[in-house]
Each structure stands twice: as structure tokens, then as C-alpha cells.
C-alpha atoms as a PDB file:
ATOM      1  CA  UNK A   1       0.000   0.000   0.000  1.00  0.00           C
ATOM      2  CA  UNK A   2       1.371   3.327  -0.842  1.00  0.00           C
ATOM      3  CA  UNK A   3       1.206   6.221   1.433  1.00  0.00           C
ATOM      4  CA  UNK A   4       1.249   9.737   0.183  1.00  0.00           C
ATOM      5  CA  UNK A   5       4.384  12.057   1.748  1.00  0.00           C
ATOM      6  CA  UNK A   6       3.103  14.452   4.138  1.00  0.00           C
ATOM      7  CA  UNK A   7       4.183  17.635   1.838  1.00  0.00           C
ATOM      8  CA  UNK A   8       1.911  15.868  -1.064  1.00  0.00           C
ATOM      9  CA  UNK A   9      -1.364  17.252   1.173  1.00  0.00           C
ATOM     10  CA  UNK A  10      -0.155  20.548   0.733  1.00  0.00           C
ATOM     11  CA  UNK A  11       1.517  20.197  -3.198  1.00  0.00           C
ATOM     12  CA  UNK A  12       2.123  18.192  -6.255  1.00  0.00           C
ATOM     13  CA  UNK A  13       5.777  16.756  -6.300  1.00  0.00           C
ATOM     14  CA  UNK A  14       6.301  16.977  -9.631  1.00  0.00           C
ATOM     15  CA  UNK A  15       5.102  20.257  -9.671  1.00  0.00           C
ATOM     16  CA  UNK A  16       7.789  21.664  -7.500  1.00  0.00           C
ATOM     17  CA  UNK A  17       6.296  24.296  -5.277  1.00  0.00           C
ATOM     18  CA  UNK A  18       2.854  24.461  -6.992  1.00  0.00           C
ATOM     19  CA  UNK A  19      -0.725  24.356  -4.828  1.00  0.00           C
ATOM     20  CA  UNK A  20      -2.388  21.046  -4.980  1.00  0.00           C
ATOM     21  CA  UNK A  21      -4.762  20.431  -7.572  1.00  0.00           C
ATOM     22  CA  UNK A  22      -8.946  20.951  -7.243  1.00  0.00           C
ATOM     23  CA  UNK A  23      -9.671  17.612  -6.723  1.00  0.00           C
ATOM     24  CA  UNK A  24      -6.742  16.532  -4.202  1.00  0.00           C
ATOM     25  CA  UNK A  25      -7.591  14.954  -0.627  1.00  0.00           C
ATOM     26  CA  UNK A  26     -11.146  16.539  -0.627  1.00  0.00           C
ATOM     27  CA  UNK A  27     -12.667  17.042   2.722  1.00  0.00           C
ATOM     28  CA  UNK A  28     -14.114  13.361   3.887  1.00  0.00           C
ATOM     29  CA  UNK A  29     -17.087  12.701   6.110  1.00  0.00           C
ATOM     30  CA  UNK A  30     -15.476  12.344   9.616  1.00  0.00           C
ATOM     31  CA  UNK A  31     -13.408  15.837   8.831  1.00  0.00           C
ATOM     32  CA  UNK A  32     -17.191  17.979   7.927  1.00  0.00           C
ATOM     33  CA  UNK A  33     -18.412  16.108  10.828  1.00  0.00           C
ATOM     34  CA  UNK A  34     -15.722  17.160  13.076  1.00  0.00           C
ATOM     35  CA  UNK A  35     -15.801  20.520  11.990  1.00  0.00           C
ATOM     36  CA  UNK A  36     -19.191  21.194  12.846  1.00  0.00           C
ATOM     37  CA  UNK A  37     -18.736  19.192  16.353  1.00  0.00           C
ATOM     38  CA  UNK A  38     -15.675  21.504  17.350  1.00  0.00           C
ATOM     39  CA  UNK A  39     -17.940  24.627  16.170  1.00  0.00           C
ATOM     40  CA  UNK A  40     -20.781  23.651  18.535  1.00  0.00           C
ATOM     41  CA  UNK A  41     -18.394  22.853  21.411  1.00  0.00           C
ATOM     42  CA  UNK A  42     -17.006  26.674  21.315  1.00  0.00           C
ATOM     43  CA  UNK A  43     -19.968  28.210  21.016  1.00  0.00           C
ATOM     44  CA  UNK A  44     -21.333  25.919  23.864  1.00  0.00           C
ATOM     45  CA  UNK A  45     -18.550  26.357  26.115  1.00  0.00           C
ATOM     46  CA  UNK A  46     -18.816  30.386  25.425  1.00  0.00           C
ATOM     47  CA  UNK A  47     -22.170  30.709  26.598  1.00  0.00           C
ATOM     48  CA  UNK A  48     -21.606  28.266  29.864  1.00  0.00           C
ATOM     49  CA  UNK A  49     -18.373  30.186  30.673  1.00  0.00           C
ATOM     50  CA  UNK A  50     -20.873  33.569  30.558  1.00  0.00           C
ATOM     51  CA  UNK A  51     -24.067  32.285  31.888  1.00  0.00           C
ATOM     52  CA  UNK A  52     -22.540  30.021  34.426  1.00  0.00           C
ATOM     53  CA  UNK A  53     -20.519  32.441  36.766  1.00  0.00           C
ATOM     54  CA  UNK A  54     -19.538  28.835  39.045  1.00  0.00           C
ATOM     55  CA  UNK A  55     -17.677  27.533  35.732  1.00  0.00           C
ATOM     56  CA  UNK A  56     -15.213  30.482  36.141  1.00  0.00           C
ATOM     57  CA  UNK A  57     -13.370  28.527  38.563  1.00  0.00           C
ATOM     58  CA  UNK A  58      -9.831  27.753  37.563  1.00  0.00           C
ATOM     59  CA  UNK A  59     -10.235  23.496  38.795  1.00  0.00           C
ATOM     60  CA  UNK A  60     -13.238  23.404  35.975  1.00  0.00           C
ATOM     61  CA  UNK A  61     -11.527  25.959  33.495  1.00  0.00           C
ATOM     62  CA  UNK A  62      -8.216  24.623  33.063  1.00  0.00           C
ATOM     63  CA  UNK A  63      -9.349  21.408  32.075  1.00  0.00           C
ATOM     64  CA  UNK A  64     -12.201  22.602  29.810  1.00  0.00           C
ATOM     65  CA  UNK A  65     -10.146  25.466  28.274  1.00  0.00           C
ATOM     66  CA  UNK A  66      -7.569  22.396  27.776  1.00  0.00           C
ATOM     67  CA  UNK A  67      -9.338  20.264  25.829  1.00  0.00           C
ATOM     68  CA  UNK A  68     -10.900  23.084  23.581  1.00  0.00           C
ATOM     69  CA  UNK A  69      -7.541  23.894  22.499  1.00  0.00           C
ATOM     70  CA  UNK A  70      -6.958  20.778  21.355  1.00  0.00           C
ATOM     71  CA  UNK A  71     -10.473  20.209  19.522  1.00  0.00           C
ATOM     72  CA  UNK A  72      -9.596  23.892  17.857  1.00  0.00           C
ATOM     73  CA  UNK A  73      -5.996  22.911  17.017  1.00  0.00           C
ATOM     74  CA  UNK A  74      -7.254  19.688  15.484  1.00  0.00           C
ATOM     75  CA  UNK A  75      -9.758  21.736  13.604  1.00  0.00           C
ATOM     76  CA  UNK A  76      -7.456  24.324  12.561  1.00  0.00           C
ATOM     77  CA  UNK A  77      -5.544  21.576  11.071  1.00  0.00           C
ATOM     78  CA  UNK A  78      -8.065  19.933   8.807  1.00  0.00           C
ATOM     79  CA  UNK A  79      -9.125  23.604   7.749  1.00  0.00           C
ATOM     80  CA  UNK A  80      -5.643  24.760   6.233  1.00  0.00           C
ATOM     81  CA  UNK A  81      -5.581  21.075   4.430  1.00  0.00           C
ATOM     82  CA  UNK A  82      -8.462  21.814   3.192  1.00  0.00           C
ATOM     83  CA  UNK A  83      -7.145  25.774   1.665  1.00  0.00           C
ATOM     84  CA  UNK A  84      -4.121  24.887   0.515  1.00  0.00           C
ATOM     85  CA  UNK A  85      -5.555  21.758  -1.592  1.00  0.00           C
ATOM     86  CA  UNK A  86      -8.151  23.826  -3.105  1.00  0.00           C
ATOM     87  CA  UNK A  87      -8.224  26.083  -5.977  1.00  0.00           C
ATOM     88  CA  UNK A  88      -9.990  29.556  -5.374  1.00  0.00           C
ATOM     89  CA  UNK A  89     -11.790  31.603  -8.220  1.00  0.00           C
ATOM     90  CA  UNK A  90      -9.133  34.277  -7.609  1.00  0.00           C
ATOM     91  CA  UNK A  91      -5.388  34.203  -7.126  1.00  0.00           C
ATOM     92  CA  UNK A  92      -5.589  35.855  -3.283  1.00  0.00           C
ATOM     93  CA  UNK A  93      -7.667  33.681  -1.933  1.00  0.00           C
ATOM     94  CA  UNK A  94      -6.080  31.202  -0.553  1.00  0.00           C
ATOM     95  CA  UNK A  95      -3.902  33.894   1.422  1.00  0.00           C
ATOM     96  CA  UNK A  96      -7.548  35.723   2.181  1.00  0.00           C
ATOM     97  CA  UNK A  97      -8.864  32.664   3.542  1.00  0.00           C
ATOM     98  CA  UNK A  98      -5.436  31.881   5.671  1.00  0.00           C
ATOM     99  CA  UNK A  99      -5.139  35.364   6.940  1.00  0.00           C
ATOM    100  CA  UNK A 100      -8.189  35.509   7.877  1.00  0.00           C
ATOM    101  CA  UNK A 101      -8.729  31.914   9.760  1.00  0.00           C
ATOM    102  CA  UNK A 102      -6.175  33.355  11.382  1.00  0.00           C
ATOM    103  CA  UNK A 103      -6.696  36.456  12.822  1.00  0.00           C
ATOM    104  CA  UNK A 104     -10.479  35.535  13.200  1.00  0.00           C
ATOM    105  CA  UNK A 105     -11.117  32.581  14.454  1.00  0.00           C
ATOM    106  CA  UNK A 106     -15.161  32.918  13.876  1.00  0.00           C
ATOM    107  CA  UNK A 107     -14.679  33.090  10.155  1.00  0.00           C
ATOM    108  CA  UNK A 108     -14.461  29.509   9.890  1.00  0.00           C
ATOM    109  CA  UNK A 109     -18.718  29.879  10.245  1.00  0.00           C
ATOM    110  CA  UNK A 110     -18.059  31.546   6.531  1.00  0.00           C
ATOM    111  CA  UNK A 111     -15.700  29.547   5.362  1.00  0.00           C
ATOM    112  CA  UNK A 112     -16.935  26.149   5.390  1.00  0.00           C
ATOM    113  CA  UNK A 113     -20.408  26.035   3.852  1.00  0.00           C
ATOM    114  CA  UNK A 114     -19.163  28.389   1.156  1.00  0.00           C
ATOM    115  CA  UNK A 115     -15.767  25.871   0.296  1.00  0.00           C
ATOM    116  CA  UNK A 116     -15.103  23.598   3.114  1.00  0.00           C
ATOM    117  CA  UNK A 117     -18.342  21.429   2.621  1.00  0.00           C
ATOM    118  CA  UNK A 118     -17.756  21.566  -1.197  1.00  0.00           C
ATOM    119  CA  UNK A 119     -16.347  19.570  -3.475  1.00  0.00           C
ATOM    120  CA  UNK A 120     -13.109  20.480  -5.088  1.00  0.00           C
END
């Protein structure tokens, strides 16, 4: 069985330093599913940490705040795959779409029913 090198998610090899093609590692089932679960668990632990002044507590946050960051990394993860194998209408917008995933978190809401959910 042949296993694809880790750089080939991100480009061609025999394209040298070229963006992967449209239809290269599109998003799968479990990754559109775990996108939306991680999305739901931020929101939901946003309004518990400001409706629920008792969660505040640093035994309960820690741990919480812990295991967000790693749903979020994970998520983070499969979202850049997902831009840099994908070609955009325009030449900026894979950098648009990076940029702004990463300055604001929340865009990811915008971002995946208008490209992550679709097919390359």
C-alpha cells in the first residue's frame, strides 16, 4: 500500500512548489463532521463560561479550556488542508482565507459552507 508524503497534502511533487490540484484529498465525512462538532463545542462552552458564573473557577476551566484547544488545534488543522488543496476563483484567496482563519477565528462559520463542505 502506498502512502502519500506528508508535503503531497499541501503540493504536487512533480510540480515543484505548486498548490495542490482541485480535486486533491477533498474534505471526507469524519473531517465535515468534526468541523461542525468543534464549532458547537465553542460556542457551547462560550455561553456556559458567561451564563454560568460557578464555571469560572480555575479546577473546571483549566481542564475545559484544555481540551478546547486541542479540539480547535485539530480543527485548525483539517481547515488549512483543506485551503491549501483547493483552488480559489481568484489568485488571493487562498492567502484571504489563511489570513483571515487566522486572525479571526469565527470566520471559519463563513468559510466552510461556502468551500469547506464543497467539493473540489
Amino acid at each position: 500500500m502506498n502512502f502519500p508524503h506528508p508535503a503531497d497534502y499541501f503540493f504536487h511533487v512533480q510540480d515543484g512548489l505548486c498548490p495542490a490540484q482541485s480535486n486533491f484529498y477533498p474534505m471526507n465525512t469524519f473531517e465535515k463532521i468534526y468541523s461542525i462538532f468543534a464549532i458547537v463545542f465553542a460556542i457551547a462552552l462560550t455561553v456556559l463560561l458567561i451564563t454560568r458564573p460557578e464555571m469560572r473557577q480555575l479546577g473546571i476551566l483549566l481542564p475545559t479550556s484544555a481540551v478546547g484547544l486541542l479540539v480547535n488545534v485539530i480543527l485548525m488543522f483539517i481547515i488549512f488542508r483543506d485551503i491549501f488543496s483547493r483552488q480559489f476563483p481568484s489568485r488571493r484567496g487562498r492567502a484571504f482565507w489563511t489570513g483571515l482563519l487566522l486572525v479571526c477565528w469565527p470566520a471559519i462559520v463563513v468559510y466552510l459552507p461556502l468551500y469547506g463542505f464543497r467539493r473540489r
